[in-house]
PDB file of N, CA and C in Angstrom:
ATOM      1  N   UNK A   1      13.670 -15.629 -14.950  1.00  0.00           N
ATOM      2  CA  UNK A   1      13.708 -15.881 -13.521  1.00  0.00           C
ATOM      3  C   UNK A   1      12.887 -14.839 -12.767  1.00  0.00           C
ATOM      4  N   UNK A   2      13.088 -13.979 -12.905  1.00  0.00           N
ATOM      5  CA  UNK A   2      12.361 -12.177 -12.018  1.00  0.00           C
ATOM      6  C   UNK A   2      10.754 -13.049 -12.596  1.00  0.00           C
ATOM      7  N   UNK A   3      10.532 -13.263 -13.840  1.00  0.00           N
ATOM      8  CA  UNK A   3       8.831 -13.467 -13.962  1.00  0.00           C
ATOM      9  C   UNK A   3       8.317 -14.352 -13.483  1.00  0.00           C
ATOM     10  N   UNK A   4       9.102 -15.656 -13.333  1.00  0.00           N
ATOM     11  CA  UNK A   4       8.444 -16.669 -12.133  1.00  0.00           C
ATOM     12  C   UNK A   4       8.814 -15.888 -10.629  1.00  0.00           C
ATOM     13  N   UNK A   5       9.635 -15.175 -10.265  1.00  0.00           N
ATOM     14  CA  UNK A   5       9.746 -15.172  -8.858  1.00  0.00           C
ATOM     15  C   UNK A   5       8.769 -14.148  -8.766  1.00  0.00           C
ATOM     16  N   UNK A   6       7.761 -13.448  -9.365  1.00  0.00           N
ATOM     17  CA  UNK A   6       6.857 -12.557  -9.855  1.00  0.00           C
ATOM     18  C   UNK A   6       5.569 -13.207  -9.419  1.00  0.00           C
ATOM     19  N   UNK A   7       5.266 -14.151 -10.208  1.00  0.00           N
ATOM     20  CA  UNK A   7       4.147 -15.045 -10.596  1.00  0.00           C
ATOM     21  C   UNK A   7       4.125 -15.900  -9.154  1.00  0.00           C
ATOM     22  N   UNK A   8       5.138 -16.018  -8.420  1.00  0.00           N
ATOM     23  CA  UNK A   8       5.360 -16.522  -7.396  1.00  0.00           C
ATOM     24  C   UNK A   8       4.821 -15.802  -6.158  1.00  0.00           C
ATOM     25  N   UNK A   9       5.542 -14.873  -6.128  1.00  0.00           N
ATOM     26  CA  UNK A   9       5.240 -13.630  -4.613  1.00  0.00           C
ATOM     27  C   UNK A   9       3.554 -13.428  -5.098  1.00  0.00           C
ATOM     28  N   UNK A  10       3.005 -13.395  -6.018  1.00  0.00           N
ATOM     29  CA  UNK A  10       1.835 -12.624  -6.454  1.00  0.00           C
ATOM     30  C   UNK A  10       0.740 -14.167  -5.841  1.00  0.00           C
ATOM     31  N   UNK A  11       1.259 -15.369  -5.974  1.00  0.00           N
ATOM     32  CA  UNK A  11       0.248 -16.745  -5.433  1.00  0.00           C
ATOM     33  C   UNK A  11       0.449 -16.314  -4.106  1.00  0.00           C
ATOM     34  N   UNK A  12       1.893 -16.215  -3.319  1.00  0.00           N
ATOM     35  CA  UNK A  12       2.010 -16.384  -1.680  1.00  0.00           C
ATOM     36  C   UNK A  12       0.779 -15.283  -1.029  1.00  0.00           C
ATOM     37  N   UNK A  13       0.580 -13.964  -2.218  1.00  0.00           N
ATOM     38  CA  UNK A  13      -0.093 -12.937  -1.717  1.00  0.00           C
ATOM     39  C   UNK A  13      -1.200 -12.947  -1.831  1.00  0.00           C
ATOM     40  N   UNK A  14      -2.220 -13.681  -2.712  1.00  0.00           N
ATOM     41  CA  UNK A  14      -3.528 -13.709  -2.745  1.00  0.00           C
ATOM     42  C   UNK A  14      -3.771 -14.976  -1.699  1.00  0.00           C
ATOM     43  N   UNK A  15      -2.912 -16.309  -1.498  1.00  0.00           N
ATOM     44  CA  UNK A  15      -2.871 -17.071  -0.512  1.00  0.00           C
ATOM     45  C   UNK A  15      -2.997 -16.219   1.228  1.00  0.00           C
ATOM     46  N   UNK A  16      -2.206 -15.883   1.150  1.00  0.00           N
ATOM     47  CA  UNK A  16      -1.994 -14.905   2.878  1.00  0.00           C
ATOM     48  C   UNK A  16      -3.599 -14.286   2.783  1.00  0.00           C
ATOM     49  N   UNK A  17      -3.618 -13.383   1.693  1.00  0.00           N
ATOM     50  CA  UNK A  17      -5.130 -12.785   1.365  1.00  0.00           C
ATOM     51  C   UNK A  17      -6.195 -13.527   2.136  1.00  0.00           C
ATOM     52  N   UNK A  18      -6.682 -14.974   1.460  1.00  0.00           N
ATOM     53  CA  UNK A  18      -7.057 -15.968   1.504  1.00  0.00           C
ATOM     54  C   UNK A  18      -7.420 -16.133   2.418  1.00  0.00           C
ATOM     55  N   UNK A  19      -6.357 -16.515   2.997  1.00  0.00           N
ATOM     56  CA  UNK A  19      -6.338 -17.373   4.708  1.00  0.00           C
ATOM     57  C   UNK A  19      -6.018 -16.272   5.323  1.00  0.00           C
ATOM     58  N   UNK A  20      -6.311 -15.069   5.421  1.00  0.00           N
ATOM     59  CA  UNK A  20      -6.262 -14.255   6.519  1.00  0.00           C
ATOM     60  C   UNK A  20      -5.931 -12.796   6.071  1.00  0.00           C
ATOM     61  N   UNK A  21      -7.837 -12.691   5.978  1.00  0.00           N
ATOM     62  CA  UNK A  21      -8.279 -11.897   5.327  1.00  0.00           C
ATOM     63  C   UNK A  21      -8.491 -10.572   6.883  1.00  0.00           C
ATOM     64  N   UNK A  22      -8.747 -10.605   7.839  1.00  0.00           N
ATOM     65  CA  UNK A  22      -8.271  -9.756   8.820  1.00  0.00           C
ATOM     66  C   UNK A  22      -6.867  -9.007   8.896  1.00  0.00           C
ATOM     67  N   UNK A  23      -5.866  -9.731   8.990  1.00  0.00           N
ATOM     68  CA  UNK A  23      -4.452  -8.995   9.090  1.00  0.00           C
ATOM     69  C   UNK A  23      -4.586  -8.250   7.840  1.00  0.00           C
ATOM     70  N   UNK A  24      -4.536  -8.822   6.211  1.00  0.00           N
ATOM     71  CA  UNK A  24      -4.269  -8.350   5.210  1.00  0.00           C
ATOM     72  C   UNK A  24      -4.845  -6.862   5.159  1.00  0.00           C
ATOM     73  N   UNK A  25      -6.204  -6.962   5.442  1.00  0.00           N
ATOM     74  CA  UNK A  25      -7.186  -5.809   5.873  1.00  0.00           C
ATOM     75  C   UNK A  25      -6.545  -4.449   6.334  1.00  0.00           C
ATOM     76  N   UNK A  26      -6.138  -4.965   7.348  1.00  0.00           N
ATOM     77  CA  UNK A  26      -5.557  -3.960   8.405  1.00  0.00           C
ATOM     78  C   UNK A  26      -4.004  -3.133   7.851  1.00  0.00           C
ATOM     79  N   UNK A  27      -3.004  -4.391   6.508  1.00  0.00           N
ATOM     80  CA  UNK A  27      -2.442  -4.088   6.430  1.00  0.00           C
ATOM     81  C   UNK A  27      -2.435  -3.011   5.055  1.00  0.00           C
ATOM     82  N   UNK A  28      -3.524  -2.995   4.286  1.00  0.00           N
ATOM     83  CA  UNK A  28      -3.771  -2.060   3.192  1.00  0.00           C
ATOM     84  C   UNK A  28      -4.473  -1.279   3.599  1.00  0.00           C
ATOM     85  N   UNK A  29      -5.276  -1.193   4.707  1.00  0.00           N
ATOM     86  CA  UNK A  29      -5.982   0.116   5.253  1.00  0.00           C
ATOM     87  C   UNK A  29      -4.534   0.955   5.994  1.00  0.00           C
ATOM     88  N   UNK A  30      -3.573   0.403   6.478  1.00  0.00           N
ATOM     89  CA  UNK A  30      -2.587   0.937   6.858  1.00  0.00           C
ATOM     90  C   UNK A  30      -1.791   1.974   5.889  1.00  0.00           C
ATOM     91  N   UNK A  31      -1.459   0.874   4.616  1.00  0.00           N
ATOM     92  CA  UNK A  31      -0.967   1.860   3.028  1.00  0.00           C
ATOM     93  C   UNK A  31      -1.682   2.398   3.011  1.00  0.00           C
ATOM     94  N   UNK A  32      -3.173   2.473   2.773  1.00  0.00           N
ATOM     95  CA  UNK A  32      -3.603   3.779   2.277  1.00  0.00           C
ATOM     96  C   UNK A  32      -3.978   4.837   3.260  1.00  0.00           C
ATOM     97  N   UNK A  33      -3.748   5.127   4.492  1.00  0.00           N
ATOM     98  CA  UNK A  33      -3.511   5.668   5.132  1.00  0.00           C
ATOM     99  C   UNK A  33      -2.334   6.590   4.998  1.00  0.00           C
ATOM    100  N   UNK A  34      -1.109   6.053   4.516  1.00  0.00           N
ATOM    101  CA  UNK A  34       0.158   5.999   4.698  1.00  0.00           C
ATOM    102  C   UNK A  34       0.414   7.151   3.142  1.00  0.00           C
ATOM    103  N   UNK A  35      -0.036   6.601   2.492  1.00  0.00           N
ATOM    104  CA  UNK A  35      -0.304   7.174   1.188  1.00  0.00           C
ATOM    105  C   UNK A  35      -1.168   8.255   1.237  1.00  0.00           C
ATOM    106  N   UNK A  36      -2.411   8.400   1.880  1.00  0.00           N
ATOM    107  CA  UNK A  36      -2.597   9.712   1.627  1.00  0.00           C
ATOM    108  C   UNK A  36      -2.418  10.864   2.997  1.00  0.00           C
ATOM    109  N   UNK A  37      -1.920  10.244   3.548  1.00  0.00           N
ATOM    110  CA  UNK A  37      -1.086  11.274   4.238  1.00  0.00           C
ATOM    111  C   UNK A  37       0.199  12.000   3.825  1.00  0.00           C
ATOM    112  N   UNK A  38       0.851  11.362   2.764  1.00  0.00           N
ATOM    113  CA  UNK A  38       2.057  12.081   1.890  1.00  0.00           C
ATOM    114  C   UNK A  38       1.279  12.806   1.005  1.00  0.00           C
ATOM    115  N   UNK A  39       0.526  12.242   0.172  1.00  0.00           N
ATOM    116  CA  UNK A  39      -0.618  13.082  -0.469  1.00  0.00           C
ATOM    117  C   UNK A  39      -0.947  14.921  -0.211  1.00  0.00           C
ATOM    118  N   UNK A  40      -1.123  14.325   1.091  1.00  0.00           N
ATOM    119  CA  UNK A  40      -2.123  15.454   2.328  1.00  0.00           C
ATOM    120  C   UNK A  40      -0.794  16.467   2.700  1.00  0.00           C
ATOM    121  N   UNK A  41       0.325  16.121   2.765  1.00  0.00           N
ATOM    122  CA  UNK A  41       1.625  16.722   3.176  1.00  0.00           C
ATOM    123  C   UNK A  41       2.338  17.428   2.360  1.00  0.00           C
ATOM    124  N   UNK A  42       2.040  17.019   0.652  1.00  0.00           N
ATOM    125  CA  UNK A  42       2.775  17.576  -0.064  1.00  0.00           C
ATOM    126  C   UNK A  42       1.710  18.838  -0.413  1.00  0.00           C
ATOM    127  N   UNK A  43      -0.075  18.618  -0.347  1.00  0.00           N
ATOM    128  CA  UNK A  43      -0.618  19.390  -0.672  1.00  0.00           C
ATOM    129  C   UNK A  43      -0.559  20.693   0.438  1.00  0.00           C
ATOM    130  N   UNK A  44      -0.215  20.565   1.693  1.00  0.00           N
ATOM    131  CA  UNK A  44       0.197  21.577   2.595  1.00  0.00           C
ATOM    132  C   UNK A  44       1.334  21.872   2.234  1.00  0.00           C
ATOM    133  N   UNK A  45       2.661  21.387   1.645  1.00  0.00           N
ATOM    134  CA  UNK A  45       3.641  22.214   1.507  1.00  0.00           C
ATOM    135  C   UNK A  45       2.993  23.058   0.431  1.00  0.00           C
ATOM    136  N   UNK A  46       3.610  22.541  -0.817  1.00  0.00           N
ATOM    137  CA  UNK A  46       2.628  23.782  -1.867  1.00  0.00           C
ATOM    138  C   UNK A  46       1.403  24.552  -1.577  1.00  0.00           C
ATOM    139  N   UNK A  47       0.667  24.205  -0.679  1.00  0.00           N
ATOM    140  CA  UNK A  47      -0.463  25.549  -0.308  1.00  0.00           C
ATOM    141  C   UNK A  47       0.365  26.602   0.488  1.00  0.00           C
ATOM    142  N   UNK A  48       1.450  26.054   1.392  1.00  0.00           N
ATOM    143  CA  UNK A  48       2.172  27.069   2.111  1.00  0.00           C
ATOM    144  C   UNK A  48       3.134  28.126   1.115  1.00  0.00           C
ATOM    145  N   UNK A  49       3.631  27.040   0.103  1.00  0.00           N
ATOM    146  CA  UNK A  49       4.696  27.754  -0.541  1.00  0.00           C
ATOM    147  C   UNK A  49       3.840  28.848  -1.537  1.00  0.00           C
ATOM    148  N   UNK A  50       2.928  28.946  -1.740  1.00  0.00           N
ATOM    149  CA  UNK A  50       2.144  29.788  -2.435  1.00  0.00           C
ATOM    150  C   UNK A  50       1.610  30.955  -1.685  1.00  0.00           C
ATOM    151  N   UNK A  51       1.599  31.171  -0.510  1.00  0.00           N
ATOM    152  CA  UNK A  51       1.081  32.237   0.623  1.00  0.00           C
ATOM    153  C   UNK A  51       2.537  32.847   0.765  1.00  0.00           C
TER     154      UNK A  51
END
């Protein structure tokens, strides 16, 4: 069941992709934004914790 509901979410998502390729855009430039700003945050804690 989990591997069709898998195989499932993974069609709805290249579909949305598909047909609306603007929002999707905006919404993975958002993650990786999002992502390397934790990135960027953890590398300032440990540069701090080392001074």
């Amino acid at each position: 069941m989990k591997k069709i509901l898998g195989w499932v979410l993974l069609i709805l998502l290249i579909f949305y992709i598909g047909t609306n390729p603007g929002p999707a855009a905006d919404i993975a430039h958002s993650l990786g934004d999002g992502v390397a700003n934790v990135f960027r945050n953890i590398g300032t804690f440990f540069s701090e914790l080392a001074h």
